[in-house]
Protein backbone atom coordinates (compact mmCIF):
# COMPACT_ATOMS: atom_id res chain seq x y z
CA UNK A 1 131.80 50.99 103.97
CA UNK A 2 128.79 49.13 104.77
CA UNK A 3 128.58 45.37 104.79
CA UNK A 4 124.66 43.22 104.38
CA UNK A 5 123.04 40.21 104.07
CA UNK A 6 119.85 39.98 102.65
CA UNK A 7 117.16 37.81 100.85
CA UNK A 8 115.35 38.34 97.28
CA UNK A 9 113.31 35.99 94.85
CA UNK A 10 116.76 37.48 92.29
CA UNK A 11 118.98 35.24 91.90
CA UNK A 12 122.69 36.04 93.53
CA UNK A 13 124.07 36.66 89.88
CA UNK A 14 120.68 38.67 88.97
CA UNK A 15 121.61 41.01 91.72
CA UNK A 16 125.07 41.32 91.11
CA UNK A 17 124.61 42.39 87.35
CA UNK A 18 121.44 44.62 87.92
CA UNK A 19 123.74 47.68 87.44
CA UNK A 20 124.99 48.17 84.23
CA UNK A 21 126.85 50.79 84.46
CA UNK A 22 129.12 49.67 86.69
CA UNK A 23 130.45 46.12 87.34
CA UNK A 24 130.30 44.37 90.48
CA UNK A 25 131.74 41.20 90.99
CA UNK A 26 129.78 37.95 92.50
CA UNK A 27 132.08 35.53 94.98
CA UNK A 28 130.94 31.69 93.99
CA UNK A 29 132.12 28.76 95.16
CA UNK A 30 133.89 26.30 93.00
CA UNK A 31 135.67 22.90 92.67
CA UNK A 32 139.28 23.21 93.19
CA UNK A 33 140.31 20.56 90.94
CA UNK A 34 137.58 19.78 88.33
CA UNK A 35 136.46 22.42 85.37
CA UNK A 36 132.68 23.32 85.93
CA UNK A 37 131.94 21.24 83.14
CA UNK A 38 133.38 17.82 84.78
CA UNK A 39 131.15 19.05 87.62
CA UNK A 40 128.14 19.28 86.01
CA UNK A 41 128.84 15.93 84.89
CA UNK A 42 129.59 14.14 87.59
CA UNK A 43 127.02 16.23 89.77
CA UNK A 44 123.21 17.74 89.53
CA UNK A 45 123.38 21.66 89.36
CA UNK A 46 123.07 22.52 93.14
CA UNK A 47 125.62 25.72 93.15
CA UNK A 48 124.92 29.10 91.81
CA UNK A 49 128.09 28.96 89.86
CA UNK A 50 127.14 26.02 88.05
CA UNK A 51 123.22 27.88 87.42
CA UNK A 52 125.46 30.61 85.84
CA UNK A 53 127.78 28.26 83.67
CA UNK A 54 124.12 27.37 82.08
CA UNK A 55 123.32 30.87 81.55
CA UNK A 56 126.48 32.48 80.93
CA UNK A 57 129.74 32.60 78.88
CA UNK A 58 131.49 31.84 81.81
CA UNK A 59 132.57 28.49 80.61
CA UNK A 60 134.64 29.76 77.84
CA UNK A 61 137.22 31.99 80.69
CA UNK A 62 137.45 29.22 82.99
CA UNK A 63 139.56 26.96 80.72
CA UNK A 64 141.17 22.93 81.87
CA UNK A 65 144.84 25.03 82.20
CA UNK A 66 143.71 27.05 85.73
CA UNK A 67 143.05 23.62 87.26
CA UNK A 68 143.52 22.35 89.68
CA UNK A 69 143.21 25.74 91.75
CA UNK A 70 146.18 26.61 94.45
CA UNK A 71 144.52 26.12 97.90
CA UNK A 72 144.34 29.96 98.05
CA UNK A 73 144.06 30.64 94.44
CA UNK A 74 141.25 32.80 92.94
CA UNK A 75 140.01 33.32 89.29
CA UNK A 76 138.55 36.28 88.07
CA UNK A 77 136.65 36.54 84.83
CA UNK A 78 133.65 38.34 83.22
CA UNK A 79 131.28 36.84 81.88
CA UNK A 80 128.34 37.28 79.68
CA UNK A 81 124.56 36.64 80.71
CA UNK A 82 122.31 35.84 77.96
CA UNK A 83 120.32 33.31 79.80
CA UNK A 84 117.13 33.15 82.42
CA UNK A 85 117.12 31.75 85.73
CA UNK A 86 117.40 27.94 85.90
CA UNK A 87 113.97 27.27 85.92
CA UNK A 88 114.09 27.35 81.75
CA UNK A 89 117.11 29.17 80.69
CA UNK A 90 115.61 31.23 78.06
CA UNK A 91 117.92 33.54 75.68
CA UNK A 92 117.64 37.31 76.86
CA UNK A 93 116.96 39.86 74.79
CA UNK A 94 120.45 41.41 73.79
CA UNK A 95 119.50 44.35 75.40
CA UNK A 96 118.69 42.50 78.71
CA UNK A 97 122.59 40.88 78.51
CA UNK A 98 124.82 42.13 81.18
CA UNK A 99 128.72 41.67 81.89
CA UNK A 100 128.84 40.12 85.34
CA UNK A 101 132.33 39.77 87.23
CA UNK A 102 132.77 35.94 88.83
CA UNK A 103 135.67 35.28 91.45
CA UNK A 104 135.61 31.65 91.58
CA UNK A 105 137.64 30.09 95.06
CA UNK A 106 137.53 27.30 95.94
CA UNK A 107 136.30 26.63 99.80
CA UNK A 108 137.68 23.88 102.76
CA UNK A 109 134.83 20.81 101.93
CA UNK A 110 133.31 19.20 105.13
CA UNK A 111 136.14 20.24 107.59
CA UNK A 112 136.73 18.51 111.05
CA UNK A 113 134.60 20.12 113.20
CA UNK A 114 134.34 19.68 116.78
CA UNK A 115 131.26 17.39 118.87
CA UNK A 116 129.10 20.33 119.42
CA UNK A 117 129.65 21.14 115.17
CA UNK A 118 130.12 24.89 116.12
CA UNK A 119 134.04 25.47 115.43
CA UNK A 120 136.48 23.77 113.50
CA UNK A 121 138.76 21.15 115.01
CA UNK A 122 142.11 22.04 113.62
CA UNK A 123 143.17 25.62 113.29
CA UNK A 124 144.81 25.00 109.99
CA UNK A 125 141.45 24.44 108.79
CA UNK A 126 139.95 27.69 109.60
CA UNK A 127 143.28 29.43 108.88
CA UNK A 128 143.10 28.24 105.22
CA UNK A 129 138.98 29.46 104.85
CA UNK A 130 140.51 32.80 106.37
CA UNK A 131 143.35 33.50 103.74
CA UNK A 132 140.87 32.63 101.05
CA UNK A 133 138.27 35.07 102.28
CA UNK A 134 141.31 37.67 102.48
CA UNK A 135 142.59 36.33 99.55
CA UNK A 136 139.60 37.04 97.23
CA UNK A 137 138.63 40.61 99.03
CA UNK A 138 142.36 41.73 97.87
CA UNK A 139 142.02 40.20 94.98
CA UNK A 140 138.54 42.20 93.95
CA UNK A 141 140.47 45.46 95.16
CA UNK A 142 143.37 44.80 93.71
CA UNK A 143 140.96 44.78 90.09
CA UNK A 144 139.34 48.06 91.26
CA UNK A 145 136.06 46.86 92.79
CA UNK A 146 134.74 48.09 95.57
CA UNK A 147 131.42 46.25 95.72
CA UNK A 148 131.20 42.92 96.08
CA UNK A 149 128.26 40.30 96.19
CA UNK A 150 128.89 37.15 98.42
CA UNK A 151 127.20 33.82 97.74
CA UNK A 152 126.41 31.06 100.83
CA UNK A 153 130.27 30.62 100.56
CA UNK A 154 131.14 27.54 101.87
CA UNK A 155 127.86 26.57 104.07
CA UNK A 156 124.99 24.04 102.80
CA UNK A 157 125.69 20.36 102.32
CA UNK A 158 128.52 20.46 99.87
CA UNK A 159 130.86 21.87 102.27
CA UNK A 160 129.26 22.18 106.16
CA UNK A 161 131.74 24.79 107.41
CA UNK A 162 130.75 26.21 110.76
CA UNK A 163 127.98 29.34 109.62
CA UNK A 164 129.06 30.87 113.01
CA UNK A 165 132.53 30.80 111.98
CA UNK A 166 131.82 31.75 108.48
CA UNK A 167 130.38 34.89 109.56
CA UNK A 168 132.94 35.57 111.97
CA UNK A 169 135.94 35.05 109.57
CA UNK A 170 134.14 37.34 107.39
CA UNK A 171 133.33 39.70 109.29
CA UNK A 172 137.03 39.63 110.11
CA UNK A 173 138.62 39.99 106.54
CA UNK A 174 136.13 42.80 105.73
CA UNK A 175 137.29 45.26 109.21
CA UNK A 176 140.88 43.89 108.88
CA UNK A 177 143.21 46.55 107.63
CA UNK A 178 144.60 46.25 104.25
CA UNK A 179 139.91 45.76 103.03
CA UNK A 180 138.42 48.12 104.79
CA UNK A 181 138.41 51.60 103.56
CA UNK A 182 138.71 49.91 100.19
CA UNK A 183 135.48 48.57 99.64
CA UNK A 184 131.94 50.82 99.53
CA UNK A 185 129.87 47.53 100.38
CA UNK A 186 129.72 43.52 100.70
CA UNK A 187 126.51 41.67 100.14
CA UNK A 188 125.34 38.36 101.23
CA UNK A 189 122.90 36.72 98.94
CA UNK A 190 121.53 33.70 100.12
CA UNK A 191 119.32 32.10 97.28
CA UNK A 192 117.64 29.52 100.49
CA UNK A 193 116.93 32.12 103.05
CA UNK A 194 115.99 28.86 105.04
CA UNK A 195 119.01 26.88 104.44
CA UNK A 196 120.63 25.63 108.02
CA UNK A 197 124.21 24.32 107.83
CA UNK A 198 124.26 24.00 111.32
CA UNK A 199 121.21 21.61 110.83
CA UNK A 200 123.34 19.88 107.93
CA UNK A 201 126.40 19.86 110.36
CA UNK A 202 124.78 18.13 113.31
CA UNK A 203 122.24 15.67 111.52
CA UNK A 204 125.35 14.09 109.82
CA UNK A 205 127.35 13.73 113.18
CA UNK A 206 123.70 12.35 114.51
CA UNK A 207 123.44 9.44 112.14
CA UNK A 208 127.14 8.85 112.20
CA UNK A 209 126.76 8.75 115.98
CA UNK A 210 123.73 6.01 115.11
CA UNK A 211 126.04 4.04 113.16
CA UNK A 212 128.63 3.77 115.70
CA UNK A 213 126.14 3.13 118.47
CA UNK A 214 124.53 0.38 116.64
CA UNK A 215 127.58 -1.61 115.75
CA UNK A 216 128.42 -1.20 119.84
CA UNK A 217 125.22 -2.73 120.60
CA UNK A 218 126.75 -6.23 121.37
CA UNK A 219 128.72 -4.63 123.97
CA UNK A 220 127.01 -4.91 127.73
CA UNK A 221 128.45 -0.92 127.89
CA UNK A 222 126.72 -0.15 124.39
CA UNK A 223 123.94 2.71 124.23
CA UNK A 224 120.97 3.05 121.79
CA UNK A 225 120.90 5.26 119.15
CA UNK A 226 120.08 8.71 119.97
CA UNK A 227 116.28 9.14 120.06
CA UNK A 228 115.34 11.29 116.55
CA UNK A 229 112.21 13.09 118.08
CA UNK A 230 114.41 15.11 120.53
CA UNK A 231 117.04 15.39 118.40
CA UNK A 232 114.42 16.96 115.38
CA UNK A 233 112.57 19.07 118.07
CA UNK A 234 116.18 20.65 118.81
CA UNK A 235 117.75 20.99 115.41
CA UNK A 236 114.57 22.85 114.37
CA UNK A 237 115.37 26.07 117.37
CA UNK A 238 118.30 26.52 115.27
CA UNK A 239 119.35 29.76 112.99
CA UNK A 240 119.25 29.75 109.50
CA UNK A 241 122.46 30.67 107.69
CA UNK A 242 120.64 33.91 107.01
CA UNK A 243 119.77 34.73 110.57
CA UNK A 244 123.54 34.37 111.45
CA UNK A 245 124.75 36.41 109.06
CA UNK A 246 122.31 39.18 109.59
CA UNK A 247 122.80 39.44 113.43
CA UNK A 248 127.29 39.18 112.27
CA UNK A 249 126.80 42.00 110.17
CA UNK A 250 123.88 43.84 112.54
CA UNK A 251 125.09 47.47 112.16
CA UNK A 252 125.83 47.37 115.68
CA UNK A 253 128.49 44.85 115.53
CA UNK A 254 130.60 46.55 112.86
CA UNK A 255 130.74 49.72 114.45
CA UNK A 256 131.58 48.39 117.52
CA UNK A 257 134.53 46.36 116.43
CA UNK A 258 135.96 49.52 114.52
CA UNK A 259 135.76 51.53 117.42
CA UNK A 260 137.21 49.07 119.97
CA UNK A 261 141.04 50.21 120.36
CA UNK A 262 143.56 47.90 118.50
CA UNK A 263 146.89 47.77 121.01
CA UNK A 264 148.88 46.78 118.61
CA UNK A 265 149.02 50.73 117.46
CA UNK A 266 149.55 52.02 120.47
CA UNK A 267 152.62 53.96 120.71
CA UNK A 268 154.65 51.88 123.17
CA UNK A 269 153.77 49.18 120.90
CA UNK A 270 155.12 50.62 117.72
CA UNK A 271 158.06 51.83 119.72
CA UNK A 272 158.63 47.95 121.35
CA UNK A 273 157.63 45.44 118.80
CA UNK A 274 158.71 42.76 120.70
């Protein structure tokens, strides 16, 4: 099994159906308790699920009666492409449609995170993004998949989870037991190769931080708000989501993990569960 993260000018769901022959399904985000349509409603088309409800049938297997989603619920459907990329949704040429796989979950929006933005605060929290990613992995074996293509799952500004983390839990569900073996290869697609949650994730606790500071200012103990030249000059030495994942998933990493010994099998182990 291999696992990747990589950039291209395709889109995540052009990559995902470029084989036709065989049908790989693409992980996207989605609202847990609004249709995609109510979404696009309510919101501008920022996610690549809701580029693919424009170009896709994807809205007819994705009906009001699966919502809201459970908290680890997933959806799979297939879907048919007829459209372009977003930038003027022409109709394909009916030899050009493909059949693309969607697993739409749901992920944790704009957890508690702690100061430094790194980690999440509460271990429910990251316990719940864990037994989604599990959740959905199983899921696409459980159909008979065994490649999968990954979207920016929950990272950019609609959700801020920790990228570090995110990597790490994935990482995680794809060397824990019961996925790999199963799967032939995961692939990150990150339509921004530039996109920095961890950017996202500390500018918001900086101007929160401002707001606080300036309502204290009456106070002889108040400070001033943090000084935004030092804090741009160090958001910008940060890693992209990108970079993150590809050092996560270095071929290195992997390996090592798989080889490290698990104690849980050793024999005196198995022989003293307790």
């Amino acid at each position: 099994m291999t696992s990747s993260a990589f950039t291209s000018k395709l889109k995540a769901s052009e990559v995902a159906a470029e084989t036709r022959h065989k049908l790989i399904p693409q992980m996207l985000q989605t609202d847990y308790a609004h249709t995609i349509g109510s979404v696009l409603y309510r919101n501008p088309c920022t996610l690549p699920i809701q580029h693919l409800f424009r170009r896709s049938s994807l809205s007819a297997t994705l009906g009001i009666n699966l919502y809201p989603i459970p908290s680890n619920g997933v959806v799979v459907s297939q879907a048919v492409v007829f459209r372009g990329p977003h930038d003027c949704y022409d109709i394909l040429p009916i030899a050009d449609w493909n059949v693309l796989a969607v697993v739409s979950v749901p992920p944790v929006r704009r957890p508690r995170l702690v100061p430094t933005g790194v980690d999440y605060s509460f271990d429910a929290e990251r316990n719940m993004v864990r037994d989604k990613l599990r959740a959905s992995l199983l899921t696409c074996i459980a159909k008979g998949y065994t490649s999968i293509v990954v979207s920016d799952f929950g990272l950019g500004n609609d959700y801020r989870n920790p990228p570090q983390e995110m990597a790490r839990l994935w990482r995680e569900a794809v060397l824990s037991d019961t996925v790999c073996g199963h799967l032939e290869s995961v692939t990150f697609v990150f339509e921004n190769p530039q996109q920095c949650t961890t950017w996202l994730i500390l500018d918001a606790m900086n101007k929160k931080n401002r707001g606080n500071q300036s309502r204290r200012m009456s106070s002889p103990l108040g400070v001033g708000p943090l000084s935004s030249s030092s804090t741009s000059a160090s958001l910008s030495l940060l890693s992209t989501d990108f970079e993150i994942f590809r050092l996560a998933f270095s071929k290195e990493v992997p390996e090592r993990e798989l080889e490290t010994r698990d104690h849980k099998y050793d024999l005196q182990t198995l022989l003293n569960p307790s």
